[in-house]
PDB file of N, CA and C in Angstrom:
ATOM      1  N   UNK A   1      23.406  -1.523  20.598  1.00  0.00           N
ATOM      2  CA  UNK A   1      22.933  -1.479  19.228  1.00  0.00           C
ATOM      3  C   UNK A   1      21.613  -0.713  19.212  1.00  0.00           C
ATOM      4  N   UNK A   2      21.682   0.390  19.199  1.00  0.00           N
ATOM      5  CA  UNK A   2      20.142   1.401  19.017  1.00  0.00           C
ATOM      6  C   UNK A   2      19.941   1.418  17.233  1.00  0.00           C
ATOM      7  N   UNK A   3      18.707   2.074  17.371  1.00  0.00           N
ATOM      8  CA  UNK A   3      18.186   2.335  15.933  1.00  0.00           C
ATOM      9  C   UNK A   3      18.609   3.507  15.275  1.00  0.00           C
ATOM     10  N   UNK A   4      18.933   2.835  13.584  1.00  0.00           N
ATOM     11  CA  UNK A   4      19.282   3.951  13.151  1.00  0.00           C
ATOM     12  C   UNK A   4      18.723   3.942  11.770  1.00  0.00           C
ATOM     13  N   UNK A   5      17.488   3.906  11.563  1.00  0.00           N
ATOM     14  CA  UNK A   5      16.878   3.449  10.390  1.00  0.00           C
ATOM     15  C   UNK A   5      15.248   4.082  11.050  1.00  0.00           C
ATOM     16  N   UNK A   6      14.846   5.085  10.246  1.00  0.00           N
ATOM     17  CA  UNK A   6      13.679   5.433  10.404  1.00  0.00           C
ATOM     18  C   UNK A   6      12.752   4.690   9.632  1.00  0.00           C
ATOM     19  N   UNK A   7      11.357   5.243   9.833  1.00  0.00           N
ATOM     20  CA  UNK A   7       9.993   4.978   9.266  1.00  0.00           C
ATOM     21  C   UNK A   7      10.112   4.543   7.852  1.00  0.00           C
ATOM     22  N   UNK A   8      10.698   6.110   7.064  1.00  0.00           N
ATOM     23  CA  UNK A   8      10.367   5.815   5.674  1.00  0.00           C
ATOM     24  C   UNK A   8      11.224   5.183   5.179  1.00  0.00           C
ATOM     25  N   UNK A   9      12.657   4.825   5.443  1.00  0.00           N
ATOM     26  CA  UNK A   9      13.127   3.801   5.143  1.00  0.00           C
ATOM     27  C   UNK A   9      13.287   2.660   5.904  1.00  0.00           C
ATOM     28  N   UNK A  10      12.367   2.120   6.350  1.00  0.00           N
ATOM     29  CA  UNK A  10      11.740   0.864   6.882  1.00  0.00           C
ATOM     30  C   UNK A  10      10.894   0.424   6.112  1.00  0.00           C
ATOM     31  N   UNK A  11      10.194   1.355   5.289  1.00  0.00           N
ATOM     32  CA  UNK A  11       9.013   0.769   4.823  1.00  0.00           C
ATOM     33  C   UNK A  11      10.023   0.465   3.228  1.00  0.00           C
ATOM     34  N   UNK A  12      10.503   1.519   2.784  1.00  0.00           N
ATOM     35  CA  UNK A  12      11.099   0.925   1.822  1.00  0.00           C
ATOM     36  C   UNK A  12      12.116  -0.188   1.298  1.00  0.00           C
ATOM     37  N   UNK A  13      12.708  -0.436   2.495  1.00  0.00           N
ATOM     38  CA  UNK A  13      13.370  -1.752   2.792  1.00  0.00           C
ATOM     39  C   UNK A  13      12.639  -3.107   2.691  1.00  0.00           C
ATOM     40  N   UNK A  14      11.294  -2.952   3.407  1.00  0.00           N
ATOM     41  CA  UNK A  14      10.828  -4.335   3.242  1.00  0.00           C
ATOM     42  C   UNK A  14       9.504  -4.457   2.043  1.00  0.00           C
ATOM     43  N   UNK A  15       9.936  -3.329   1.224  1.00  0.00           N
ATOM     44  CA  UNK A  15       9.029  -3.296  -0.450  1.00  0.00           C
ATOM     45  C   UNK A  15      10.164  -3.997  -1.350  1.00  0.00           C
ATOM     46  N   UNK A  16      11.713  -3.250  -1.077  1.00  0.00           N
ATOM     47  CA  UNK A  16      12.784  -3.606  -1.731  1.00  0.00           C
ATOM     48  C   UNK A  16      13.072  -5.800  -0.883  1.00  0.00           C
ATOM     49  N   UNK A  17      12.946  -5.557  -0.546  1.00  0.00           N
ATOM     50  CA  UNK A  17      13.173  -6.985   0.636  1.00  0.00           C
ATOM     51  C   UNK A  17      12.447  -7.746  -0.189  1.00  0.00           C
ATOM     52  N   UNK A  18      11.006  -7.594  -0.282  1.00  0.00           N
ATOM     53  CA  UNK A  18       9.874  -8.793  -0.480  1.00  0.00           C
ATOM     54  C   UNK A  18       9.547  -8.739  -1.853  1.00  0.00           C
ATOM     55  N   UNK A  19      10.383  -7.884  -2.938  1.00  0.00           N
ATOM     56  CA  UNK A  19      10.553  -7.721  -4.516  1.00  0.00           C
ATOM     57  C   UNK A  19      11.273  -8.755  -4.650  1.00  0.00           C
ATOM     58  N   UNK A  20      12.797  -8.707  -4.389  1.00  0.00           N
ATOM     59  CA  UNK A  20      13.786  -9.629  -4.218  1.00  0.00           C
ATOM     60  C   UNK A  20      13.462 -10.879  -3.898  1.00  0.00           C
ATOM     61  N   UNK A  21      12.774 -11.198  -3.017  1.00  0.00           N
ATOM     62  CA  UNK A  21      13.008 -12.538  -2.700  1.00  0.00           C
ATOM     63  C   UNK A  21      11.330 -12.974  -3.700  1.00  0.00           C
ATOM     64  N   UNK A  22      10.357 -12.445  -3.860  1.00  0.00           N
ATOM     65  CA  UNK A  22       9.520 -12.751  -5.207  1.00  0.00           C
ATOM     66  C   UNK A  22      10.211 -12.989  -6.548  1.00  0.00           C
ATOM     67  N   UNK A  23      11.707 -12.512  -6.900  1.00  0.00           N
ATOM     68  CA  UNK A  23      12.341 -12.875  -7.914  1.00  0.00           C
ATOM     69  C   UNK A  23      12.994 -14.398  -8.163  1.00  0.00           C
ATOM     70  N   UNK A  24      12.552 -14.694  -6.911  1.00  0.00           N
ATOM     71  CA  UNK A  24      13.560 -16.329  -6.820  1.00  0.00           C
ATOM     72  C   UNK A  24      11.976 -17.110  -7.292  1.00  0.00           C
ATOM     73  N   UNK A  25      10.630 -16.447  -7.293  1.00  0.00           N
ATOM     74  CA  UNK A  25       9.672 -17.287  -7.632  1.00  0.00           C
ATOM     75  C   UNK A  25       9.353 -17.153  -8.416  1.00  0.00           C
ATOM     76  N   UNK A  26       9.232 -15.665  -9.251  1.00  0.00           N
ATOM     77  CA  UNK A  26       8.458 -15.465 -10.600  1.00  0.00           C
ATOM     78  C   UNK A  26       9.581 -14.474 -11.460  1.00  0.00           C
ATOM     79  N   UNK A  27       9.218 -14.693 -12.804  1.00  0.00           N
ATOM     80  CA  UNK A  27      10.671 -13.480 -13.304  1.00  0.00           C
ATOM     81  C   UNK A  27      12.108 -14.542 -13.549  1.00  0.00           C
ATOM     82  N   UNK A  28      12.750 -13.733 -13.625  1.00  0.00           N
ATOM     83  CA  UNK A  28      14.276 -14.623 -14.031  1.00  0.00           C
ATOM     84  C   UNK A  28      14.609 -15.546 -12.984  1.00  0.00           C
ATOM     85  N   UNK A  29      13.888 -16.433 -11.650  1.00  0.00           N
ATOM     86  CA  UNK A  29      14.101 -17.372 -10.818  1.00  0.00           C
ATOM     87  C   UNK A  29      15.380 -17.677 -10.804  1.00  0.00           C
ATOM     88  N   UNK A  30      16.165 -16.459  -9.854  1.00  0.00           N
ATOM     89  CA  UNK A  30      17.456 -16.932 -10.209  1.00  0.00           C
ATOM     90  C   UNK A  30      17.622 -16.794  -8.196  1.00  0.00           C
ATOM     91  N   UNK A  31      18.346 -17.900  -7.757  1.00  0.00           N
ATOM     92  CA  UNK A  31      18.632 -17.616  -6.287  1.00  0.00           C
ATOM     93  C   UNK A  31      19.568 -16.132  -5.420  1.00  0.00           C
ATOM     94  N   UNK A  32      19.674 -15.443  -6.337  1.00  0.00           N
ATOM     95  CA  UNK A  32      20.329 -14.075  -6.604  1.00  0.00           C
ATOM     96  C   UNK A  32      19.042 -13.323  -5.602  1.00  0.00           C
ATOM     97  N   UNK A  33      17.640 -13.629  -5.683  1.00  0.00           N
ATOM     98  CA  UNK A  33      16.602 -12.837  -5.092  1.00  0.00           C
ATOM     99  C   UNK A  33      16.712 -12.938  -3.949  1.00  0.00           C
ATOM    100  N   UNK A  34      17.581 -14.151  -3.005  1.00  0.00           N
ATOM    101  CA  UNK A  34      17.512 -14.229  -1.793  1.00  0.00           C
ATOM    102  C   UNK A  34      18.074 -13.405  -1.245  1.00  0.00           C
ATOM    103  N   UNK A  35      19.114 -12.677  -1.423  1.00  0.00           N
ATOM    104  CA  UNK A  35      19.482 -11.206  -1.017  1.00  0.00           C
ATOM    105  C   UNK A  35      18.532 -10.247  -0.819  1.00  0.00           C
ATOM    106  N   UNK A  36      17.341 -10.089  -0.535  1.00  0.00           N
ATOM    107  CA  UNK A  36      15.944  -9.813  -0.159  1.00  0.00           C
ATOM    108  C   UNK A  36      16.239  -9.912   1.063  1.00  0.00           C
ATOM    109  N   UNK A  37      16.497 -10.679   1.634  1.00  0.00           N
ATOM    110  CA  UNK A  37      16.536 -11.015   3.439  1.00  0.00           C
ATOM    111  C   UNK A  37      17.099  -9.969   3.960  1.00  0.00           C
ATOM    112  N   UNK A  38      18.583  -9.222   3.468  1.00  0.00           N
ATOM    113  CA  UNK A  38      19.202  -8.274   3.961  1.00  0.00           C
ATOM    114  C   UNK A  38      18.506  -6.848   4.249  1.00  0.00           C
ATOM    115  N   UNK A  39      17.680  -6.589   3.198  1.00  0.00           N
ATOM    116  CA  UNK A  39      17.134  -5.394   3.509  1.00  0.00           C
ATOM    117  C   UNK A  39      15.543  -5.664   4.792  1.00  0.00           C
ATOM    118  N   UNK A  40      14.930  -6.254   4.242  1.00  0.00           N
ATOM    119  CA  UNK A  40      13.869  -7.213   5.134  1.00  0.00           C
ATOM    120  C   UNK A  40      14.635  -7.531   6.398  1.00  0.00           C
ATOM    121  N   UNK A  41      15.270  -8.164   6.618  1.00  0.00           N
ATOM    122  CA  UNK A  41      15.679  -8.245   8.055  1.00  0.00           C
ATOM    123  C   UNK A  41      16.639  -6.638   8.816  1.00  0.00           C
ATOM    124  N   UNK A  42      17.281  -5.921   8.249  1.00  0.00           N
ATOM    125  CA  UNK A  42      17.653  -4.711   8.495  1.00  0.00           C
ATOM    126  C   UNK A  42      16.386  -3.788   9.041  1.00  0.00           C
ATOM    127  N   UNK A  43      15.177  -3.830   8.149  1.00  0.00           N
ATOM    128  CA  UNK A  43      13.867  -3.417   8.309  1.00  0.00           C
ATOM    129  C   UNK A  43      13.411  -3.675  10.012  1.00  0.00           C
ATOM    130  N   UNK A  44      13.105  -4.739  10.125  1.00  0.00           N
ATOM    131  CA  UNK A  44      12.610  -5.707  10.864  1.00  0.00           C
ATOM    132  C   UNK A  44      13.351  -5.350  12.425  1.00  0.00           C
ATOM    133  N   UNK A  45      14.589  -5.550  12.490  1.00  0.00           N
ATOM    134  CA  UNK A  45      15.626  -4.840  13.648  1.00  0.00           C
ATOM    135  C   UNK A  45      15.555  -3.710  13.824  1.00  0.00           C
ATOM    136  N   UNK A  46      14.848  -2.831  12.632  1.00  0.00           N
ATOM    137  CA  UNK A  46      15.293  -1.265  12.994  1.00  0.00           C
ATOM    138  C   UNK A  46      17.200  -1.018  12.896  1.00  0.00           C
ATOM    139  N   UNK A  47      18.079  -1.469  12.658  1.00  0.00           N
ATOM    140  CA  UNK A  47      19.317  -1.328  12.746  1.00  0.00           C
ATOM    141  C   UNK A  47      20.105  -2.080  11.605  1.00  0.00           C
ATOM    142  N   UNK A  48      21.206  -0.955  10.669  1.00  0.00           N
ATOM    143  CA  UNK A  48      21.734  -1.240   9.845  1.00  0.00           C
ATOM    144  C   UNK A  48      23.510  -1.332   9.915  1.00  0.00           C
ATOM    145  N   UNK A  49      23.831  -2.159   9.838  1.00  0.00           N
ATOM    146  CA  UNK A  49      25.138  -2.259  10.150  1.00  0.00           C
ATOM    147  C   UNK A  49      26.477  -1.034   9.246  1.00  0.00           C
ATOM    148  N   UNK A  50      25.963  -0.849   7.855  1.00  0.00           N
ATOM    149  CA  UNK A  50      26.845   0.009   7.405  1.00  0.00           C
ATOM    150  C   UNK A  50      26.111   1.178   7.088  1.00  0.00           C
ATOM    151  N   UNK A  51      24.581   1.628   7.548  1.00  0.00           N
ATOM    152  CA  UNK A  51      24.507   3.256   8.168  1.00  0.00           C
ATOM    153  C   UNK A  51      25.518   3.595   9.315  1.00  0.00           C
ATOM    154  N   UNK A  52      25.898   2.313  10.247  1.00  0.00           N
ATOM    155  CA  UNK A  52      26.850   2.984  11.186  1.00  0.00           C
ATOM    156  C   UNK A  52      28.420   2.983  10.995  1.00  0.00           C
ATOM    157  N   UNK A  53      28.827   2.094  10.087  1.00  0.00           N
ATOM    158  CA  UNK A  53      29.841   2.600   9.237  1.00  0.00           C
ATOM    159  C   UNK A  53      30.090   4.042   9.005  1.00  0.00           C
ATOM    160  N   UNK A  54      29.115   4.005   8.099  1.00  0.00           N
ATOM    161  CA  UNK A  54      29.371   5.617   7.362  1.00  0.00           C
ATOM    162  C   UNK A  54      28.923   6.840   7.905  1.00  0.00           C
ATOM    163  N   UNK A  55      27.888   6.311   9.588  1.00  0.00           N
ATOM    164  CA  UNK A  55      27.834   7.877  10.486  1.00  0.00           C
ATOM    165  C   UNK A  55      26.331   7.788  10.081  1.00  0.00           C
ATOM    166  N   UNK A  56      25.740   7.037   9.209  1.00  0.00           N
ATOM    167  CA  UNK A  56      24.251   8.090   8.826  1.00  0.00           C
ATOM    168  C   UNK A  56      22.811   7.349   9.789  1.00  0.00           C
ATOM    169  N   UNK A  57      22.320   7.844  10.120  1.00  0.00           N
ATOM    170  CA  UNK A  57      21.031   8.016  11.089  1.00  0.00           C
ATOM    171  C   UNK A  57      19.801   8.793  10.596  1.00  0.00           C
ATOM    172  N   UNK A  58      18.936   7.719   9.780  1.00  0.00           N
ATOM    173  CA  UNK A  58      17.575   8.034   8.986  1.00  0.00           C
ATOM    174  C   UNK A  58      16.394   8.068  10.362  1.00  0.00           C
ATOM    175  N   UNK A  59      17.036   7.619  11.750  1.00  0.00           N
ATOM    176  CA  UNK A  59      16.080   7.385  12.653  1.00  0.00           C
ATOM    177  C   UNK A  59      15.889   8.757  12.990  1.00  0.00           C
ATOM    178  N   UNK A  60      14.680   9.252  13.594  1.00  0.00           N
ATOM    179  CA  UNK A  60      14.806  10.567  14.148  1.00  0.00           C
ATOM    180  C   UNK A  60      14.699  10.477  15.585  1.00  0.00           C
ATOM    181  N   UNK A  61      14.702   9.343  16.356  1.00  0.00           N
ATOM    182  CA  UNK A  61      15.387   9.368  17.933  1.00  0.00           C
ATOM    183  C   UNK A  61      16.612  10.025  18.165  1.00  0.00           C
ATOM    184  N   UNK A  62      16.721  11.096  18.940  1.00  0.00           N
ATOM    185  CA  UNK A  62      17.971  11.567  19.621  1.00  0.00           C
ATOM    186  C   UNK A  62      18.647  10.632  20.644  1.00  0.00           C
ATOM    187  N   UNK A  63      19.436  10.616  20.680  1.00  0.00           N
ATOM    188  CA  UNK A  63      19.771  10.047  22.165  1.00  0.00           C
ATOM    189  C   UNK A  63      20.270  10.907  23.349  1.00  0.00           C
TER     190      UNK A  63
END
């Protein structure tokens, strides 16, 4: 399992991540925000399960 998730979408993952799960506290408090974790933890691993589905590699490591 290598990385396939670069910088700038790392960082945007865990802006999108920690929006989401602030929605379960303030705003329409609906448990719908906990889906926050997915992008936040994708972040966090560096590795996305359906970038490798679909072939795509935001990381810029070669192998």
């Amino acid at each position: 399992m290598g990385k396939n998730i670069g910088n700038a979408d790392r960082a945007l993952r865990v802006i999108i991540g920690l929006v989401l799960i602030a929605l379960v506290f303030v705003g329409p408090q609906t448990q719908w925000g906990w889906i926050g974790i997915v992008p936040l933890a994708t972040a966090l691993i560096g590795f996305c399960p359906a970038y490798r589905l679909i072939g795509l590699n935001t990381c810029g490591l070669k192998k």
